[in-house]
C-alpha atoms as a PDB file:
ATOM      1  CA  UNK A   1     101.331  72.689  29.491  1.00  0.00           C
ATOM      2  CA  UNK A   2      99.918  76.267  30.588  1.00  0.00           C
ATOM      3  CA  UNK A   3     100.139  76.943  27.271  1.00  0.00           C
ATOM      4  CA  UNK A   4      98.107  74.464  25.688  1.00  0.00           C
ATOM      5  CA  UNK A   5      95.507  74.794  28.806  1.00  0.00           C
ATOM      6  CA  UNK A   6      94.927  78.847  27.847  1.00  0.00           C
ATOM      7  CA  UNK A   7      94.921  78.111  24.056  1.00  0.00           C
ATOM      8  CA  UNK A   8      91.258  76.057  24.319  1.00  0.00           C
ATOM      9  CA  UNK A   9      89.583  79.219  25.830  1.00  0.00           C
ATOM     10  CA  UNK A  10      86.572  78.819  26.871  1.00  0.00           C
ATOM     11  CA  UNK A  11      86.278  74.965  25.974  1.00  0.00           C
ATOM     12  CA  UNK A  12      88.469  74.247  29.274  1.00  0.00           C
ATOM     13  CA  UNK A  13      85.868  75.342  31.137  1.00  0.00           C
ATOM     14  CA  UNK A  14      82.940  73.613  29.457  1.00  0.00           C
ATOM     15  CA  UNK A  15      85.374  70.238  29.727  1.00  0.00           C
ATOM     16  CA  UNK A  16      86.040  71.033  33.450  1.00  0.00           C
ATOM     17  CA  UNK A  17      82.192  71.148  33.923  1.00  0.00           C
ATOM     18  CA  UNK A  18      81.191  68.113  32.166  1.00  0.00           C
ATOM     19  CA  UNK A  19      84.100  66.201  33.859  1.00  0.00           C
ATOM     20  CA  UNK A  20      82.557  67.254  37.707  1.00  0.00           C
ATOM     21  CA  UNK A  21      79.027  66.514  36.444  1.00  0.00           C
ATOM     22  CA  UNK A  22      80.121  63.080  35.561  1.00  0.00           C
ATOM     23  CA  UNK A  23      82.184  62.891  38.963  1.00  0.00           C
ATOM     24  CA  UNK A  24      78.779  63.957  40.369  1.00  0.00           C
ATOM     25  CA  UNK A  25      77.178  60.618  38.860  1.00  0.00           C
ATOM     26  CA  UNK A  26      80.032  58.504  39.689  1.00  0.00           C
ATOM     27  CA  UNK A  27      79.915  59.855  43.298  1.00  0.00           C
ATOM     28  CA  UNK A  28      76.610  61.339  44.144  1.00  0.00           C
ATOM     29  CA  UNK A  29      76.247  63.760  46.851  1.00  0.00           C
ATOM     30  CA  UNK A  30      75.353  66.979  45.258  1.00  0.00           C
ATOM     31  CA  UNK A  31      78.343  68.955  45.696  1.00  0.00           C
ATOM     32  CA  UNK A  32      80.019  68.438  42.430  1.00  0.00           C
ATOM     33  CA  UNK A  33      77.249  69.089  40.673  1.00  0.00           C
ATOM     34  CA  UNK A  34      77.185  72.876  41.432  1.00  0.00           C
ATOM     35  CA  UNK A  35      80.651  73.416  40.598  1.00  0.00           C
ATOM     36  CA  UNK A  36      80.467  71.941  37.358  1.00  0.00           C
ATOM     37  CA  UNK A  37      77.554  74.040  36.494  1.00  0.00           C
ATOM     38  CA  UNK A  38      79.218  77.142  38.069  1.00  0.00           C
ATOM     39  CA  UNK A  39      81.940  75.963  35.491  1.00  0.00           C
ATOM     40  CA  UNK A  40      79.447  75.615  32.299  1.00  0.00           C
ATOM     41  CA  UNK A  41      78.424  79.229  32.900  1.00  0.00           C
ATOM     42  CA  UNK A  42      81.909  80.487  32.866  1.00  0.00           C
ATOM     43  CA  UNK A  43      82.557  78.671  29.988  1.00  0.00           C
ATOM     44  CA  UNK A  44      79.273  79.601  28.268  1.00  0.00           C
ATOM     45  CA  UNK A  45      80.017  82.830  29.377  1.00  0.00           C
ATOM     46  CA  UNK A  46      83.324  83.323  28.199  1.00  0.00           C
ATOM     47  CA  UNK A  47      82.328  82.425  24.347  1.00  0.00           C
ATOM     48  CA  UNK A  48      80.688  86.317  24.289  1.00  0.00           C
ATOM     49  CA  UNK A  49      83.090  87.808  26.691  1.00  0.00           C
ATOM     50  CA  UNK A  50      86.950  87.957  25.777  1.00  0.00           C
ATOM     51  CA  UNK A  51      88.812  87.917  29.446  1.00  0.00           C
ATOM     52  CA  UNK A  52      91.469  86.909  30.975  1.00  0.00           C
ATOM     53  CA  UNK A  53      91.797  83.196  32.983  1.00  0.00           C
ATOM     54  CA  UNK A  54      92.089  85.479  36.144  1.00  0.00           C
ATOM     55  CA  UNK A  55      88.716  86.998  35.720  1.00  0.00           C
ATOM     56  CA  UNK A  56      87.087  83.252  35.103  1.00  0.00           C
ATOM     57  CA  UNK A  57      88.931  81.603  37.704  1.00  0.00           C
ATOM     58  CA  UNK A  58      86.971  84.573  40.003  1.00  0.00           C
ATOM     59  CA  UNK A  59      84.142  84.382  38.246  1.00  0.00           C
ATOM     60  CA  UNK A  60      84.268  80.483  38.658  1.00  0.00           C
ATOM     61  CA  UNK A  61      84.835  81.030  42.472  1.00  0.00           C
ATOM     62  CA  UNK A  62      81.774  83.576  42.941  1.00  0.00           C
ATOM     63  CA  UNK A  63      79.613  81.377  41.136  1.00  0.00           C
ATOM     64  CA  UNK A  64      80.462  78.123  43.204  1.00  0.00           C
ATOM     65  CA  UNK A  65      79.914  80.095  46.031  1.00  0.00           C
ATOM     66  CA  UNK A  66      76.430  81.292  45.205  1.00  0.00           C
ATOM     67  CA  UNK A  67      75.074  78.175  43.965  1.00  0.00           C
ATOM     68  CA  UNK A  68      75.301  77.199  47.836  1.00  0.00           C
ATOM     69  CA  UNK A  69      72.081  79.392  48.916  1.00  0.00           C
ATOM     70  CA  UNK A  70      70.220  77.772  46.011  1.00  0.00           C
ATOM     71  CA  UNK A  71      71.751  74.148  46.835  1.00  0.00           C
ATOM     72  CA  UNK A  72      69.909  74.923  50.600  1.00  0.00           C
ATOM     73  CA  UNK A  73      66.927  76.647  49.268  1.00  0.00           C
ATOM     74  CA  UNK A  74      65.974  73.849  46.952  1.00  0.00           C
ATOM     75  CA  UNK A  75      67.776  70.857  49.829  1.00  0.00           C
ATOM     76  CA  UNK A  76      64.698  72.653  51.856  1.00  0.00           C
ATOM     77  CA  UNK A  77      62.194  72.166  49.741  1.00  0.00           C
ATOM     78  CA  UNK A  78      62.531  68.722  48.945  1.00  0.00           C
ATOM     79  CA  UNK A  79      60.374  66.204  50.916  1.00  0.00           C
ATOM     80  CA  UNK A  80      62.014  64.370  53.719  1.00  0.00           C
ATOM     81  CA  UNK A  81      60.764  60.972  55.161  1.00  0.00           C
ATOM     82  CA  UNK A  82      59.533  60.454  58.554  1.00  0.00           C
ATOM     83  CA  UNK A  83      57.714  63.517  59.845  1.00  0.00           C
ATOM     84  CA  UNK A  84      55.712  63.669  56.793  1.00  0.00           C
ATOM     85  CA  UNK A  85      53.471  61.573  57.273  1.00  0.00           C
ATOM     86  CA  UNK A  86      55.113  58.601  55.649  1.00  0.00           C
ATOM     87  CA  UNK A  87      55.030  55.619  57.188  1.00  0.00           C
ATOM     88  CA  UNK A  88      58.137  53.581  56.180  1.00  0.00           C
ATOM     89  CA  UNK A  89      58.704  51.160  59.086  1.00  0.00           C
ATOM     90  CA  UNK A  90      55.808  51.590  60.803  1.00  0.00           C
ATOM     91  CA  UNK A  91      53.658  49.864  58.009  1.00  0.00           C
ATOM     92  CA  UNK A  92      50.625  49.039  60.408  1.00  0.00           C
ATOM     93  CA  UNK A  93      49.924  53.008  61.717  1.00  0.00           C
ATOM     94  CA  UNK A  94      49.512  53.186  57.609  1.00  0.00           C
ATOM     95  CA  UNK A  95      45.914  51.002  58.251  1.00  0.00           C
ATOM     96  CA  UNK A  96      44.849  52.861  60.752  1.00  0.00           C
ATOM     97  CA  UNK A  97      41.485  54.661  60.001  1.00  0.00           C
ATOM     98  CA  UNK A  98      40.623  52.522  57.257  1.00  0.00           C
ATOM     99  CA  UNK A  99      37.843  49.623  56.606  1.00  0.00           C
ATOM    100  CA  UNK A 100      38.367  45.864  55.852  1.00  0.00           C
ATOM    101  CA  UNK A 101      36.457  42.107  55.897  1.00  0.00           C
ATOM    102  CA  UNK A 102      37.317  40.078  58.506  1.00  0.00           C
ATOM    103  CA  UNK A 103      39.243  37.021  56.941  1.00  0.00           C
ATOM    104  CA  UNK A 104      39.075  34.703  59.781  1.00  0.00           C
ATOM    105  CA  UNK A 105      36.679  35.573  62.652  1.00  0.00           C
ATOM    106  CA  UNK A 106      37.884  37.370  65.966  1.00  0.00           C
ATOM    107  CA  UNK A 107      37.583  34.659  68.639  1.00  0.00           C
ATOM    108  CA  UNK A 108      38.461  35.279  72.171  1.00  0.00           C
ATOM    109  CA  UNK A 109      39.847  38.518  71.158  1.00  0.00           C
ATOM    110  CA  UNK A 110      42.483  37.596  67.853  1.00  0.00           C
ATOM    111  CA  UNK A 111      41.028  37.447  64.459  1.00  0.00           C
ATOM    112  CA  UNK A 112      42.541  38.255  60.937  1.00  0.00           C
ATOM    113  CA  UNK A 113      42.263  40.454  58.074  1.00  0.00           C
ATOM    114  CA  UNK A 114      43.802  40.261  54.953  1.00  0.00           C
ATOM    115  CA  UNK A 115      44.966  43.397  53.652  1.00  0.00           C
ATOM    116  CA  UNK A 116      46.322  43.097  50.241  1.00  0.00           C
ATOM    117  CA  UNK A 117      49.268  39.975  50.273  1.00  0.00           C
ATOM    118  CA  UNK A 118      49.738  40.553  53.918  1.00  0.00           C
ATOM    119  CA  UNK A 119      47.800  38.872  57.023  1.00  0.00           C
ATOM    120  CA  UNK A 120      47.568  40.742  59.789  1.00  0.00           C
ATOM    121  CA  UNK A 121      46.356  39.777  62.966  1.00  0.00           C
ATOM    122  CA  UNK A 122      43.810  41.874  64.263  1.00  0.00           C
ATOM    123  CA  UNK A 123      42.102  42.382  68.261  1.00  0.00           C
ATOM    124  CA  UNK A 124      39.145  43.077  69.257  1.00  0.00           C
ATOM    125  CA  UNK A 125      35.495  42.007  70.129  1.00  0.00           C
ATOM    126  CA  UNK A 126      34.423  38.369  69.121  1.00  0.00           C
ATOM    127  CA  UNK A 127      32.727  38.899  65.480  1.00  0.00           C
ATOM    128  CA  UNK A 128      32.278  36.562  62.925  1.00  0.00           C
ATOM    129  CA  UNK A 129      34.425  36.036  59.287  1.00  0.00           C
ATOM    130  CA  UNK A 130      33.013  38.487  56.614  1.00  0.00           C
ATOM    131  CA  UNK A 131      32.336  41.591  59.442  1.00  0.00           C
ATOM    132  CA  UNK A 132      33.442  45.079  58.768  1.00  0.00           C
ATOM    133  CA  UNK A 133      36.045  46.183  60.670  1.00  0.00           C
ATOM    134  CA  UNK A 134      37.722  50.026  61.321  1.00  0.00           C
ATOM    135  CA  UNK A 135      41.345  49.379  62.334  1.00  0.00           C
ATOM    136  CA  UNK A 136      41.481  52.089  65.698  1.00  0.00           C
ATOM    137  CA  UNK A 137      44.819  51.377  66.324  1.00  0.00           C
ATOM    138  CA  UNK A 138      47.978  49.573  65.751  1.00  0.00           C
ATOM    139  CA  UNK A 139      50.467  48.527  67.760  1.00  0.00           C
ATOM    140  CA  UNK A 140      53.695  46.733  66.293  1.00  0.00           C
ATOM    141  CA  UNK A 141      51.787  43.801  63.608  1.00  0.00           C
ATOM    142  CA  UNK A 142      48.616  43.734  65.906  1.00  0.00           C
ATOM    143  CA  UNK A 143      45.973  45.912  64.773  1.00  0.00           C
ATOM    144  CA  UNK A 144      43.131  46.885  67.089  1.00  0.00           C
ATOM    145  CA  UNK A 145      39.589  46.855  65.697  1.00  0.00           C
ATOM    146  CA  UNK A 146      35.672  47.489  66.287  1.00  0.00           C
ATOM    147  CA  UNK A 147      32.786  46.219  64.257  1.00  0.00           C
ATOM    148  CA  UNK A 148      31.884  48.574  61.767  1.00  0.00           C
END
């Protein structure tokens, strides 16, 4: 079995690549997909350089081993949610700041505004349907308003 193993060269190496970057997609989670490249670049490598399955295995080692520094460097870069300024789950602090038309007119302090498909119920002093509102503040689905 060892034998037929060394005899592909550096094709074992290319096949052990593609198999952990389809692992990767099977089971996403960004580990496997370093080794398997690590793997391509022995095998890629080892088409122009004639050495032993020693030397690749090490080579195969050292390069898993450095693509961690670059998996960090680029896990750091990416964009994260929450304290960037997105506002998944907390949809109404998305409004605040920004201008709409009264839908149904603020009486004794609870009006609405419709802001795309949604209705959202909105506080503030007693104005009539049609008035332009700045949303000041929001707090859980009440929005807080003055006349614009």
């Amino acid at each position: 079995m060892a034998g037929i193993i060394i005899s592909l060269g550096p094709w074992n190496w290319l096949i052990a690549g593609m198999v952990l970057l389809g692992l990767e997609l099977i089971a996403p989670g960004m580990f496997l997909l370093w080794l398997g490249i690590a793997a391509l670049a022995v095998g890629i490598i080892s088409f122009g350089i004639e050495w032993s399955w020693q030397a690749q295995a090490i080579a195969f080692a050292l390069l898993s081993v450095a693509m961690v520094p670059l998996w960090r460097r680029m896990a750091r870069g990416a964009p994260t949610s929450g304290a960037d300024g997105t506002f998944l789950n907390r949809r109404a602090d998305e409004l605040v700041g920004r201008a709409f038309v009264l839908d149904k007119p603020i009486v004794d302090g609870v009006g609405t505004v419709r802001v795309d498909d949604t209705v959202w119920r909105v506080s503030g002093d007693d104005c009539p349907a049609g008035t332009r509102i700045r949303i000041q503040r929001a707090n859980g689905a009440m929005l807080f308003a003055e006349k614009i």
